[in-house]
N, C-alpha and C. Protein backbone atom coordinates (compact mmCIF):
# COMPACT_ATOMS: atom_id res chain seq x y z
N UNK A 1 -1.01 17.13 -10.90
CA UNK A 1 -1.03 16.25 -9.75
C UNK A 1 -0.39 16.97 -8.57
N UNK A 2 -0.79 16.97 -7.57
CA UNK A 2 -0.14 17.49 -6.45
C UNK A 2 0.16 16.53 -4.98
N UNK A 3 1.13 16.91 -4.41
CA UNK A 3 1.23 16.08 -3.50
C UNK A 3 1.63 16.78 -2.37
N UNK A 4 1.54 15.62 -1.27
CA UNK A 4 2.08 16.05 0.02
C UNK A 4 2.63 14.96 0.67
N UNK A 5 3.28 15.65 1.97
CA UNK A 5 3.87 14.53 2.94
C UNK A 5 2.88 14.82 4.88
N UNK A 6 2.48 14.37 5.15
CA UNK A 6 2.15 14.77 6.74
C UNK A 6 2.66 13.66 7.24
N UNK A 7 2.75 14.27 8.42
CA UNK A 7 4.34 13.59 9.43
C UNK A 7 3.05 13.66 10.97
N UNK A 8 2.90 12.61 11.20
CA UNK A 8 1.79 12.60 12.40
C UNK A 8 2.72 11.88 13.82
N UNK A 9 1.98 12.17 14.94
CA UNK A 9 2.67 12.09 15.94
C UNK A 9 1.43 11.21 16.75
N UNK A 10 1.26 10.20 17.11
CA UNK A 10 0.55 9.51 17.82
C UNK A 10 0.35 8.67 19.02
N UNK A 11 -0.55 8.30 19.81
CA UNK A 11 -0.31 7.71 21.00
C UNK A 11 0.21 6.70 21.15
N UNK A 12 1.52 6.07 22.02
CA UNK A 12 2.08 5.29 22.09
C UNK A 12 1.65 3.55 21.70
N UNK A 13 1.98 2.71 20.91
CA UNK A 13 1.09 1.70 20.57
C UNK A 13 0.25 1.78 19.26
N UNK A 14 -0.89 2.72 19.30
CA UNK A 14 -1.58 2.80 18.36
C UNK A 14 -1.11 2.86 16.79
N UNK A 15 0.38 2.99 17.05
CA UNK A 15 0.74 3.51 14.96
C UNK A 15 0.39 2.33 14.21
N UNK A 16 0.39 0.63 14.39
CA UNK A 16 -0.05 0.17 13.36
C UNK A 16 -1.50 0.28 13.04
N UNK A 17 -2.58 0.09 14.24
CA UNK A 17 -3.77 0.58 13.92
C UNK A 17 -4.07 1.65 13.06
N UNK A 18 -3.42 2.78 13.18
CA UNK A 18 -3.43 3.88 12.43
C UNK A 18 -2.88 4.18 10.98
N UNK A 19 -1.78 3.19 10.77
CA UNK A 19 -1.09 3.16 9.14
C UNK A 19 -2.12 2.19 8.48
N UNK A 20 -2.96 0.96 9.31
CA UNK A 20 -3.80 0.03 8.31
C UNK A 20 -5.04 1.74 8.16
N UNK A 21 -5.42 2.14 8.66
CA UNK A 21 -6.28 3.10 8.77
C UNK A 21 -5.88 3.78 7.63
N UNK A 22 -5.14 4.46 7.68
CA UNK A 22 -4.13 5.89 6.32
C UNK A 22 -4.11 5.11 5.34
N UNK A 23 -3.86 3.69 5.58
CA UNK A 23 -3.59 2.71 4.11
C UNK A 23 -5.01 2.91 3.15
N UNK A 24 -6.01 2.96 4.23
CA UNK A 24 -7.02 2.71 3.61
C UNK A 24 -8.34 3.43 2.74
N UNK A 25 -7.02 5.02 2.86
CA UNK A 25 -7.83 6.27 2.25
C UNK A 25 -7.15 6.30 0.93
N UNK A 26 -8.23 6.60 -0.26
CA UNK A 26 -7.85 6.50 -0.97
C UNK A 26 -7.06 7.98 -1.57
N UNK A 27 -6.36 8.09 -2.04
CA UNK A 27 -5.20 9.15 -2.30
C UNK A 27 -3.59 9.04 -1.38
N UNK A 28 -3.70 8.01 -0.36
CA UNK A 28 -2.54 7.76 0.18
C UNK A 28 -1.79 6.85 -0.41
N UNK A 29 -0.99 6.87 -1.18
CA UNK A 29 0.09 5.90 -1.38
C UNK A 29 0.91 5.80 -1.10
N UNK A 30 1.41 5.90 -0.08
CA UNK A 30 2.41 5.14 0.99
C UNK A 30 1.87 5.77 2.70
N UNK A 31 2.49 5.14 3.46
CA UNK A 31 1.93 5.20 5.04
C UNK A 31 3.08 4.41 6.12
N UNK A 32 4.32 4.81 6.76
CA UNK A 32 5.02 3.81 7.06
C UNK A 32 5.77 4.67 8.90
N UNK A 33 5.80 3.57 9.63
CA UNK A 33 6.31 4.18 10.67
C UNK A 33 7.56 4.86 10.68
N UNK A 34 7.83 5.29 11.51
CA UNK A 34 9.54 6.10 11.73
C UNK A 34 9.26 6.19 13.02
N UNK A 35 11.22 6.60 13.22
CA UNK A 35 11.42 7.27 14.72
C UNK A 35 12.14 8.27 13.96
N UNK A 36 12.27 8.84 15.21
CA UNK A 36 12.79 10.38 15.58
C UNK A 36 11.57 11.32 16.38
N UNK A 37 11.32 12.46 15.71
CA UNK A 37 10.26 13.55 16.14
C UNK A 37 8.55 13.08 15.82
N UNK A 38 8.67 12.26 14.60
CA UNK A 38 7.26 11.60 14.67
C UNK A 38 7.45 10.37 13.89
N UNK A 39 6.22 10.06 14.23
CA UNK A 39 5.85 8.76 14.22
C UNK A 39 5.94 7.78 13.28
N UNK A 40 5.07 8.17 12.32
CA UNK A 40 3.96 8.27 11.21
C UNK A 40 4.82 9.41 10.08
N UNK A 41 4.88 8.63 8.60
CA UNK A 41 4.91 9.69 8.14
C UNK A 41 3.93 9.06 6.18
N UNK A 42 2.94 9.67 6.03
CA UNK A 42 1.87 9.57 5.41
C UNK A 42 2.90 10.41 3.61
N UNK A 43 2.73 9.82 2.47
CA UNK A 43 2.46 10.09 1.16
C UNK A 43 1.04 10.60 0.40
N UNK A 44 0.77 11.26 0.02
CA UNK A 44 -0.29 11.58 -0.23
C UNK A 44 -0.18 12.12 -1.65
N UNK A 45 -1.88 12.06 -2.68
CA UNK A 45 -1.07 12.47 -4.34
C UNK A 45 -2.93 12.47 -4.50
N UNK A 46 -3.01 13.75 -5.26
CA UNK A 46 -4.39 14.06 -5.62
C UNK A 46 -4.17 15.13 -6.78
N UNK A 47 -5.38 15.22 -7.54
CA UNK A 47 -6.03 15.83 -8.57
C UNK A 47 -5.22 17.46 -8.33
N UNK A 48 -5.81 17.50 -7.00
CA UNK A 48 -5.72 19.31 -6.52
C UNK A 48 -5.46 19.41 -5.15
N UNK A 49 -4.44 20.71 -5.00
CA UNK A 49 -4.75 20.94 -3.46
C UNK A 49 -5.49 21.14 -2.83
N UNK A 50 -7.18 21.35 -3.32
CA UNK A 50 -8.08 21.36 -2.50
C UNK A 50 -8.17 19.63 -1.56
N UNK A 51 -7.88 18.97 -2.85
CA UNK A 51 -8.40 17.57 -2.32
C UNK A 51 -7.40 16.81 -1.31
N UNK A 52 -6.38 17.46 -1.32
CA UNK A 52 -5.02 17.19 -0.14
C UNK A 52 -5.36 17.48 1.17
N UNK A 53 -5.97 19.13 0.90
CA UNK A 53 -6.41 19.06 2.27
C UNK A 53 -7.66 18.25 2.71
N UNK A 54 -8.46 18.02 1.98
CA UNK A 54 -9.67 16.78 2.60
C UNK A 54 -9.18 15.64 2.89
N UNK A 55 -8.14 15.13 2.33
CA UNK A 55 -7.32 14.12 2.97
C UNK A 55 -7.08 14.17 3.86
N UNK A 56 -6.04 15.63 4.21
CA UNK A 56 -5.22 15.49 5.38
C UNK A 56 -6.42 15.48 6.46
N UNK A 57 -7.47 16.62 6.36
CA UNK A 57 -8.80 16.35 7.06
C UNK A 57 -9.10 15.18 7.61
N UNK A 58 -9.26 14.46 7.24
CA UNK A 58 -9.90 13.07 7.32
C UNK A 58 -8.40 12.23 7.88
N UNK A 59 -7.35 12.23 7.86
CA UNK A 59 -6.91 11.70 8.52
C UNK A 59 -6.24 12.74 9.81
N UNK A 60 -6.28 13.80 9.74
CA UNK A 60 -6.18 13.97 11.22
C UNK A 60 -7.67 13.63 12.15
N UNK A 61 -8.30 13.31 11.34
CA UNK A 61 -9.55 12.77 12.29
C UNK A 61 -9.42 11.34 12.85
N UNK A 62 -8.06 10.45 12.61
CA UNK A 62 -8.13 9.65 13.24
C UNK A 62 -7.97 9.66 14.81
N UNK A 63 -8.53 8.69 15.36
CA UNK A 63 -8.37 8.65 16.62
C UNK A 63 -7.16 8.14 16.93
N UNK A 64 -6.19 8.35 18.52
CA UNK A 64 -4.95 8.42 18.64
C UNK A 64 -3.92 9.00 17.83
N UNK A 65 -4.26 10.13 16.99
CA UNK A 65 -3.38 11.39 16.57
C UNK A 65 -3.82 12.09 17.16
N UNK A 66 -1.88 12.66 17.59
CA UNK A 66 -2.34 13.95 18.82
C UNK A 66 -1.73 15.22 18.04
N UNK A 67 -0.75 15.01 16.65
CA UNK A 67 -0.49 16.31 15.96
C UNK A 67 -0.44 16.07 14.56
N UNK A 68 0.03 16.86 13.84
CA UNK A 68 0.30 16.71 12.36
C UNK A 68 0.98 17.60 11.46
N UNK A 69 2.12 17.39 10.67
CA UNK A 69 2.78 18.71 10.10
C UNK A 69 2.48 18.00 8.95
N UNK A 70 1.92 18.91 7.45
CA UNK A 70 1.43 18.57 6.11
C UNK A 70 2.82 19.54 5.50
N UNK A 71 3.14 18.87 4.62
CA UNK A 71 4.32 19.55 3.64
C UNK A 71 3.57 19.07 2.14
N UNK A 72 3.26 20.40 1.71
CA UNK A 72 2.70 20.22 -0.24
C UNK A 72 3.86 20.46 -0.55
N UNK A 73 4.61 19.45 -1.79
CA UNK A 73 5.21 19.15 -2.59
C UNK A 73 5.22 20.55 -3.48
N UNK A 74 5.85 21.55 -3.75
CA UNK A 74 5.60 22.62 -4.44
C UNK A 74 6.26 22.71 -5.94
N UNK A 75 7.45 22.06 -5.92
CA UNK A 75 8.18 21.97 -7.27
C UNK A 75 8.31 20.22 -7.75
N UNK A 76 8.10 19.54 -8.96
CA UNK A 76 7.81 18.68 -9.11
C UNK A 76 9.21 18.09 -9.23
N UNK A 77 9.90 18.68 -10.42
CA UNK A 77 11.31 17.90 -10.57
C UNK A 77 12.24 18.93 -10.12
N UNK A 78 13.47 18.10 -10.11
CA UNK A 78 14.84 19.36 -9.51
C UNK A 78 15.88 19.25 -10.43
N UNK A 79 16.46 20.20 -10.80
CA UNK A 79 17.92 19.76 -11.81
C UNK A 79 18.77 19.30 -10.87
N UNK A 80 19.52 17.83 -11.04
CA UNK A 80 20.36 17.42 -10.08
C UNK A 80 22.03 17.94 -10.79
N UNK A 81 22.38 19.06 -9.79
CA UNK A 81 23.77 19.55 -10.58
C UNK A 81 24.97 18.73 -9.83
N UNK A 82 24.86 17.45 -9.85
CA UNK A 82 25.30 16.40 -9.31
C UNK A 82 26.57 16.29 -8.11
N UNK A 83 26.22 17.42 -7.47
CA UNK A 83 26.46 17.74 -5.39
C UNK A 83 26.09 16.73 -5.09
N UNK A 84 26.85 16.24 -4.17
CA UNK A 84 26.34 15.03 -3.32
C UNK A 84 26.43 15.94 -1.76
């Protein structure tokens, strides 16, 4: 299974239009606003990284996204050597 995170940046107003939109592709499981540097920040979980990027594809094709940073998930679990 592989995953990712993309962190989208969009035109002022438009982010709920755009999270019912992300909600509605299938491989996104989760989609939720933020502040800070962006907007939008998208969950994503597929077969393969080929198919992550057709995701991310297809949703930077929404309209009112003006950027997008994709982070693939590269290591699945972490040993927690219990640092806080």
């Amino acid at each position: 299974m592989s995953r990712a995170f993309v962190f989208l940046n969009c035109d002022i107003g438009a982010e709920p239009e755009i999270i019912n939109e992300i909600r509605g592709i299938s491989g996104v499981s989760e989609a939720v606003r933020v502040s800070g540097v962006y907007d939008i920040v998208a969950k994503l979980s597929d077969q393969s990284k080929e198919n992550i990027a057709k995701l991310v594809k297809k949703i930077r094709g929404i309209a009112n996204i003006r950027s997008s940073l994709t982070m693939i998930v590269t290591e699945e679990s972490v040993e927690r050597s219990g640092v806080v």
